[in-house]
N, C-alpha and C. Protein backbone atom coordinates (compact mmCIF):
# COMPACT_ATOMS: atom_id res chain seq x y z
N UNK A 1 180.77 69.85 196.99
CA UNK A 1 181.06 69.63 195.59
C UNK A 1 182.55 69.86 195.27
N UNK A 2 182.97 71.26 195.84
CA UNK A 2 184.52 71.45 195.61
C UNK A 2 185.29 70.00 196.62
N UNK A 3 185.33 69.55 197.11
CA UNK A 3 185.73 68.28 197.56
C UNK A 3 185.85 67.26 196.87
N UNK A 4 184.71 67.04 196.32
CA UNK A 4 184.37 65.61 195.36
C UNK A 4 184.94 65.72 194.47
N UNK A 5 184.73 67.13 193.30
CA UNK A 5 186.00 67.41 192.69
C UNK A 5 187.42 67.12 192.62
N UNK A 6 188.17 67.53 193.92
CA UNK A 6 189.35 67.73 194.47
C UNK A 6 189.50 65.93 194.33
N UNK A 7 188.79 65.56 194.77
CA UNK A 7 189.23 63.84 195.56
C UNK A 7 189.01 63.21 193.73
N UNK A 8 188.19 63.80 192.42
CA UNK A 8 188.50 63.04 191.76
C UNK A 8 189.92 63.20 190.59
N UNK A 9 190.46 64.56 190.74
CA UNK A 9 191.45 64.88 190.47
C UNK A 9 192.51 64.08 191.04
N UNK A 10 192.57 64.29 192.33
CA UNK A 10 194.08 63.85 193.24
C UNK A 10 193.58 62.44 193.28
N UNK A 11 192.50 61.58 192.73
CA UNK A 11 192.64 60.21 192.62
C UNK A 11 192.85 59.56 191.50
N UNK A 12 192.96 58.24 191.47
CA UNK A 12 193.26 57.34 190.37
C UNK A 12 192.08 57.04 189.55
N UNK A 13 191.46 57.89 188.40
CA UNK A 13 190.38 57.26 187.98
C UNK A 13 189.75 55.98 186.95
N UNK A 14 189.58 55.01 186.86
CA UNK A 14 190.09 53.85 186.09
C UNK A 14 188.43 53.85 185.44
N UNK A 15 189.15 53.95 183.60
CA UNK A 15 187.96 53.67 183.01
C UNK A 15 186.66 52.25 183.32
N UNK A 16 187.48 51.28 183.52
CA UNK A 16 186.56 49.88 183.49
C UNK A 16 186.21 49.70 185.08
N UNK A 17 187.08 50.00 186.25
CA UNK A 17 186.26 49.91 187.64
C UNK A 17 185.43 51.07 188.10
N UNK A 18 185.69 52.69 187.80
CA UNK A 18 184.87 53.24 187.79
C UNK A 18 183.81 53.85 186.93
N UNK A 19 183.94 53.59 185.79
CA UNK A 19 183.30 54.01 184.93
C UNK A 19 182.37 53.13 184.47
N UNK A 20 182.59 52.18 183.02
CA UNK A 20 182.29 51.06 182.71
C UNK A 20 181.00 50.37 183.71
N UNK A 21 181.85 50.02 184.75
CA UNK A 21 181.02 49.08 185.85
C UNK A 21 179.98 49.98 186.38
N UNK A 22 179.91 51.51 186.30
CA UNK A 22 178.71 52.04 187.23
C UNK A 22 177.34 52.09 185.68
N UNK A 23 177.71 51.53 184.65
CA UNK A 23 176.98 52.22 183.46
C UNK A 23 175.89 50.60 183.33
N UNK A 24 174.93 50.61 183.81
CA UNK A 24 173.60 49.34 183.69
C UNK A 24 173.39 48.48 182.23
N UNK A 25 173.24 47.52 182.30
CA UNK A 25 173.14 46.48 181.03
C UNK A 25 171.34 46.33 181.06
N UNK A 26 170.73 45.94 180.32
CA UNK A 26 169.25 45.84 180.08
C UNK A 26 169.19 44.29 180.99
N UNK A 27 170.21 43.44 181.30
CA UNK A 27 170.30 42.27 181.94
C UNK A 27 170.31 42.74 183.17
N UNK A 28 170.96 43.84 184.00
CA UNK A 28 171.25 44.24 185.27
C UNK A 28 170.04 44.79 186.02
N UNK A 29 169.82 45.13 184.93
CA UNK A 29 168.20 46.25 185.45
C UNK A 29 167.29 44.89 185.83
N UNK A 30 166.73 44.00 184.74
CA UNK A 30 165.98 42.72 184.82
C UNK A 30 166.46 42.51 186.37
N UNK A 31 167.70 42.44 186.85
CA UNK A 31 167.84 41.42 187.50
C UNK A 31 167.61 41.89 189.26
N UNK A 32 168.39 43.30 189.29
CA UNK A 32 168.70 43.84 190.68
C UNK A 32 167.80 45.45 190.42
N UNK A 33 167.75 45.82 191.70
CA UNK A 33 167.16 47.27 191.49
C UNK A 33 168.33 48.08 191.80
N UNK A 34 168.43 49.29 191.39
CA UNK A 34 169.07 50.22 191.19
C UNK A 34 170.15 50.45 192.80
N UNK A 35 169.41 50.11 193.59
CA UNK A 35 170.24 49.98 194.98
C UNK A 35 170.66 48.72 194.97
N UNK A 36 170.57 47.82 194.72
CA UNK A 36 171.37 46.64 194.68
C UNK A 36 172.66 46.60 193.97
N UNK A 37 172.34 47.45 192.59
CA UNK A 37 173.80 47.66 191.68
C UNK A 37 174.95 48.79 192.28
N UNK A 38 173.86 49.61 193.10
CA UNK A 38 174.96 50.64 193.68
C UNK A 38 175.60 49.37 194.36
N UNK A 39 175.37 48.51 195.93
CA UNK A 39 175.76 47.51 196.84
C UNK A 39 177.05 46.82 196.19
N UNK A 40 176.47 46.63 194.84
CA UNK A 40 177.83 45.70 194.17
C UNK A 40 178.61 46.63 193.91
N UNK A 41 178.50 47.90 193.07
CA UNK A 41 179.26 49.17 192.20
C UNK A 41 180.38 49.35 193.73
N UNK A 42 179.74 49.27 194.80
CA UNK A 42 180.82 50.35 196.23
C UNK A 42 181.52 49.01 196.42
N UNK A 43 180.76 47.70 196.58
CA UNK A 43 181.67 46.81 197.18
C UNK A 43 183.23 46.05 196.20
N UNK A 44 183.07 46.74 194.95
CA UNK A 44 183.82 46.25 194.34
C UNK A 44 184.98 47.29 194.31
N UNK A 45 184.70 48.16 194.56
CA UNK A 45 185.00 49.73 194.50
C UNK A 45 186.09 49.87 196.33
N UNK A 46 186.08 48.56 197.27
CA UNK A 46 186.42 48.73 198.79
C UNK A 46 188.24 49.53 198.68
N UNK A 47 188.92 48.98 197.04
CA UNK A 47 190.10 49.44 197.79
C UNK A 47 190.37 50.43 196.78
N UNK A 48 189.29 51.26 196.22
CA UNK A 48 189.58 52.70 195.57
C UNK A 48 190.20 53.77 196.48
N UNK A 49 190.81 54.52 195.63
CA UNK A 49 191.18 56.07 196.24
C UNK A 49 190.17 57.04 196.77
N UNK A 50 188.63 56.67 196.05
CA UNK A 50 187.55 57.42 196.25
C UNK A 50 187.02 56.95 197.39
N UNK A 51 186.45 58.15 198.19
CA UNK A 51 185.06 58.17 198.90
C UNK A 51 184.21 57.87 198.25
N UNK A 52 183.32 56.83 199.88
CA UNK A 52 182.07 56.17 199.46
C UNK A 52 180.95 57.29 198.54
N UNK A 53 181.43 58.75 198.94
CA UNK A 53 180.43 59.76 198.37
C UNK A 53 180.68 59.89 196.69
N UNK A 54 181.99 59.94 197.11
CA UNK A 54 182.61 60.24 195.38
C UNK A 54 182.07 59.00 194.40
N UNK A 55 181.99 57.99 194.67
CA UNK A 55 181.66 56.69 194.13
C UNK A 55 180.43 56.78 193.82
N UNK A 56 179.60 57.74 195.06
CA UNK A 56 177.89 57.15 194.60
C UNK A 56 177.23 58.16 193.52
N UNK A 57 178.48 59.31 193.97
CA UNK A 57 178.06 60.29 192.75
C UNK A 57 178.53 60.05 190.95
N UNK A 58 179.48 59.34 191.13
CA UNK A 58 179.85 58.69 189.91
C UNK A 58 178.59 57.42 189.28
N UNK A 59 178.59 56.56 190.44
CA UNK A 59 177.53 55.99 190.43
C UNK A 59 176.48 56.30 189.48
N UNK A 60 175.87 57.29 190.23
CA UNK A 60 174.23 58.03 189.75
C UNK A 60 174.61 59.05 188.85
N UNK A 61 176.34 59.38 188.42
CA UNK A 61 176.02 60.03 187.10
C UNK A 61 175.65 58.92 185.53
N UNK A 62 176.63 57.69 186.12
CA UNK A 62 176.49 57.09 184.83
C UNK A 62 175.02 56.02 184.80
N UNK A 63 174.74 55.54 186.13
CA UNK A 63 173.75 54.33 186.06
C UNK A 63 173.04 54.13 185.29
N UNK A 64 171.99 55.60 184.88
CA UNK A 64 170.91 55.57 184.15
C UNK A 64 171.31 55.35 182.95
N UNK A 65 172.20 55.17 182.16
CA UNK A 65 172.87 54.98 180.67
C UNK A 65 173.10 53.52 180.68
N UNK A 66 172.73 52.99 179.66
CA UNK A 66 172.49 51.39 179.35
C UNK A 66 173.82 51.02 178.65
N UNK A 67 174.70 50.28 178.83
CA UNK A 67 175.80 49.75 177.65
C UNK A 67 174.79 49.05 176.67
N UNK A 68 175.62 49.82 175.40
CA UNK A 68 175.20 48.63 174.17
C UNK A 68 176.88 48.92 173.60
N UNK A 69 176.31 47.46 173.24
CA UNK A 69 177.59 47.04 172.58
C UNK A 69 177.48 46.83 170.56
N UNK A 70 178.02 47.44 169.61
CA UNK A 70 177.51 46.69 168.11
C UNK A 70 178.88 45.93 167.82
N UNK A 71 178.30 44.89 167.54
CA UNK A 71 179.37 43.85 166.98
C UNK A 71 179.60 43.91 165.48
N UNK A 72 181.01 43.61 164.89
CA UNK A 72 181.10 43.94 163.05
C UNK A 72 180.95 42.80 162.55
N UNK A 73 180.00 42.37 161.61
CA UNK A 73 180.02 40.53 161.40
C UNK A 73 181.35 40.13 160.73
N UNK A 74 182.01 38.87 161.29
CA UNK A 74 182.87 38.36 160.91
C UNK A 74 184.33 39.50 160.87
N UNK A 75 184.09 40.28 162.45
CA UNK A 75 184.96 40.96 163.54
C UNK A 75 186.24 40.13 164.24
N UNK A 76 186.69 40.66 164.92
CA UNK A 76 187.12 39.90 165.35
C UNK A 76 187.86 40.91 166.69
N UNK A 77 188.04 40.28 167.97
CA UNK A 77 188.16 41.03 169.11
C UNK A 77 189.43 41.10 169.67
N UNK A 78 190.12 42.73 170.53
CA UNK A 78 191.36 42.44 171.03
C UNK A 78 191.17 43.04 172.37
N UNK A 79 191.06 42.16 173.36
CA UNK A 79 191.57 43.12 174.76
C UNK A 79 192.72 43.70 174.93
N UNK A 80 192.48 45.40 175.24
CA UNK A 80 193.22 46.07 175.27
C UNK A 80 193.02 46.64 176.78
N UNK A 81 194.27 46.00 177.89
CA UNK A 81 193.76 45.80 179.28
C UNK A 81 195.01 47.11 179.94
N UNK A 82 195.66 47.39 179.57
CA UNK A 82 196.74 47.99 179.91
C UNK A 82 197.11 49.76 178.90
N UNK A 83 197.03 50.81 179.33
CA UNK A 83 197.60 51.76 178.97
C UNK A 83 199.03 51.27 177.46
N UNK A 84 200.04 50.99 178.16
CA UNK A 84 200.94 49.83 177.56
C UNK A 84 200.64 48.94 176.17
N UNK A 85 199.69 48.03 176.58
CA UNK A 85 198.72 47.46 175.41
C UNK A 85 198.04 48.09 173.97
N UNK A 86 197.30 49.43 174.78
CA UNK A 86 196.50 50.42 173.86
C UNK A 86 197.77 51.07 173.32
N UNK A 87 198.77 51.85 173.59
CA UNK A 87 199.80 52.43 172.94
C UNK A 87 200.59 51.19 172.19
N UNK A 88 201.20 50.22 172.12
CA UNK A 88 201.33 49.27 171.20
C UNK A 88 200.72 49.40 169.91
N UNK A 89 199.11 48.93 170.37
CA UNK A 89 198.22 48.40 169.41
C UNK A 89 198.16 49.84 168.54
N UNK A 90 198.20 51.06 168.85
CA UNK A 90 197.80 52.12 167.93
C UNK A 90 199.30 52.45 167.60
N UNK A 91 200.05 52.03 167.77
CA UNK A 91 201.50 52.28 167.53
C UNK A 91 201.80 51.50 166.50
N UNK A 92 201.83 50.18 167.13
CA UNK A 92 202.70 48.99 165.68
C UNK A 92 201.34 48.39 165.40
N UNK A 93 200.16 48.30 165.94
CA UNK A 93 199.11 47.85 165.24
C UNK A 93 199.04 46.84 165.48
N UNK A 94 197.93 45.65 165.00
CA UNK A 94 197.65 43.99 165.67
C UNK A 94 197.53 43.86 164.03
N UNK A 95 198.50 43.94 163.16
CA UNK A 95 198.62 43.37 161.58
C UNK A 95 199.10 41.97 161.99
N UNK A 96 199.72 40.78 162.43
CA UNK A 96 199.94 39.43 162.40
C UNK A 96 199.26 38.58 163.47
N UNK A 97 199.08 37.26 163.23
CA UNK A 97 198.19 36.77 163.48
C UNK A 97 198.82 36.23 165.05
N UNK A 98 200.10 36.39 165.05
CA UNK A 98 201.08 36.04 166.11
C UNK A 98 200.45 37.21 167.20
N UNK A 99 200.41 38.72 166.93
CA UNK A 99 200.55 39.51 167.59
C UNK A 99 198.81 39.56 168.38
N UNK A 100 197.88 38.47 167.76
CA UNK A 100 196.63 38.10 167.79
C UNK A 100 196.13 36.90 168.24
N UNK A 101 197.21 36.57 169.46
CA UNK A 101 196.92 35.14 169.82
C UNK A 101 195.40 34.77 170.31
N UNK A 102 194.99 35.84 170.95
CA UNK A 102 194.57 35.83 171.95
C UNK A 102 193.35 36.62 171.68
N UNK A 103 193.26 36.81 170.30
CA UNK A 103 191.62 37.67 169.24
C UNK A 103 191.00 36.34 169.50
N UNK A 104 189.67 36.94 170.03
CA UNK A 104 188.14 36.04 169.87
C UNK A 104 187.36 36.42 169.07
């Protein structure tokens, strides 16, 4: 345990490849069994900082938790893909429609 620890400290931990991606959709479950999503979760996971162990324990902390998503009617969406991006957007904000090319 003090290892797995250690290795997730001294590694790079990325919300959307390790996190995000180990957390099951009500579509994922339908589709693959729970060892099949780990198969994809490690193989996508080949050029992480983490051990295959560290991964499966991340894995099986989040799997069992379903993403839901609530949408705001007549919302409107900004990918925020970059550290960089998110400090912008909460900085000068997405007020023009210029700075919103790219809202779905």
């Amino acid at each position: 345990e003090v290892s797995i620890a250690k290795s997730l400290v001294d590694s790079k931990l990325e919300l959307y490849s390790h996190l995000l991606l180990a957390i099951s959709t009500k579509g994922a479950k339908k589709v693959d069994t729970e060892k099949d999503r780990l198969k994809k979760y490690l193989s996508n996971e080949s050029n992480s900082d983490f051990s295959t162990m560290a991964l499966e324990k991340i894995f099986a902390s989040l799997s069992s938790f379903e993403l839901q998503v609530c949408t705001v009617p007549d919302g409107s969406f900004i990918h925020l893909g970059t550290t960089a991006e998110l400090l912008k957007f909460l900085v000068a904000g997405a007020s023009t429609s210029e700075d919103n090319q790219n809202v779905k």
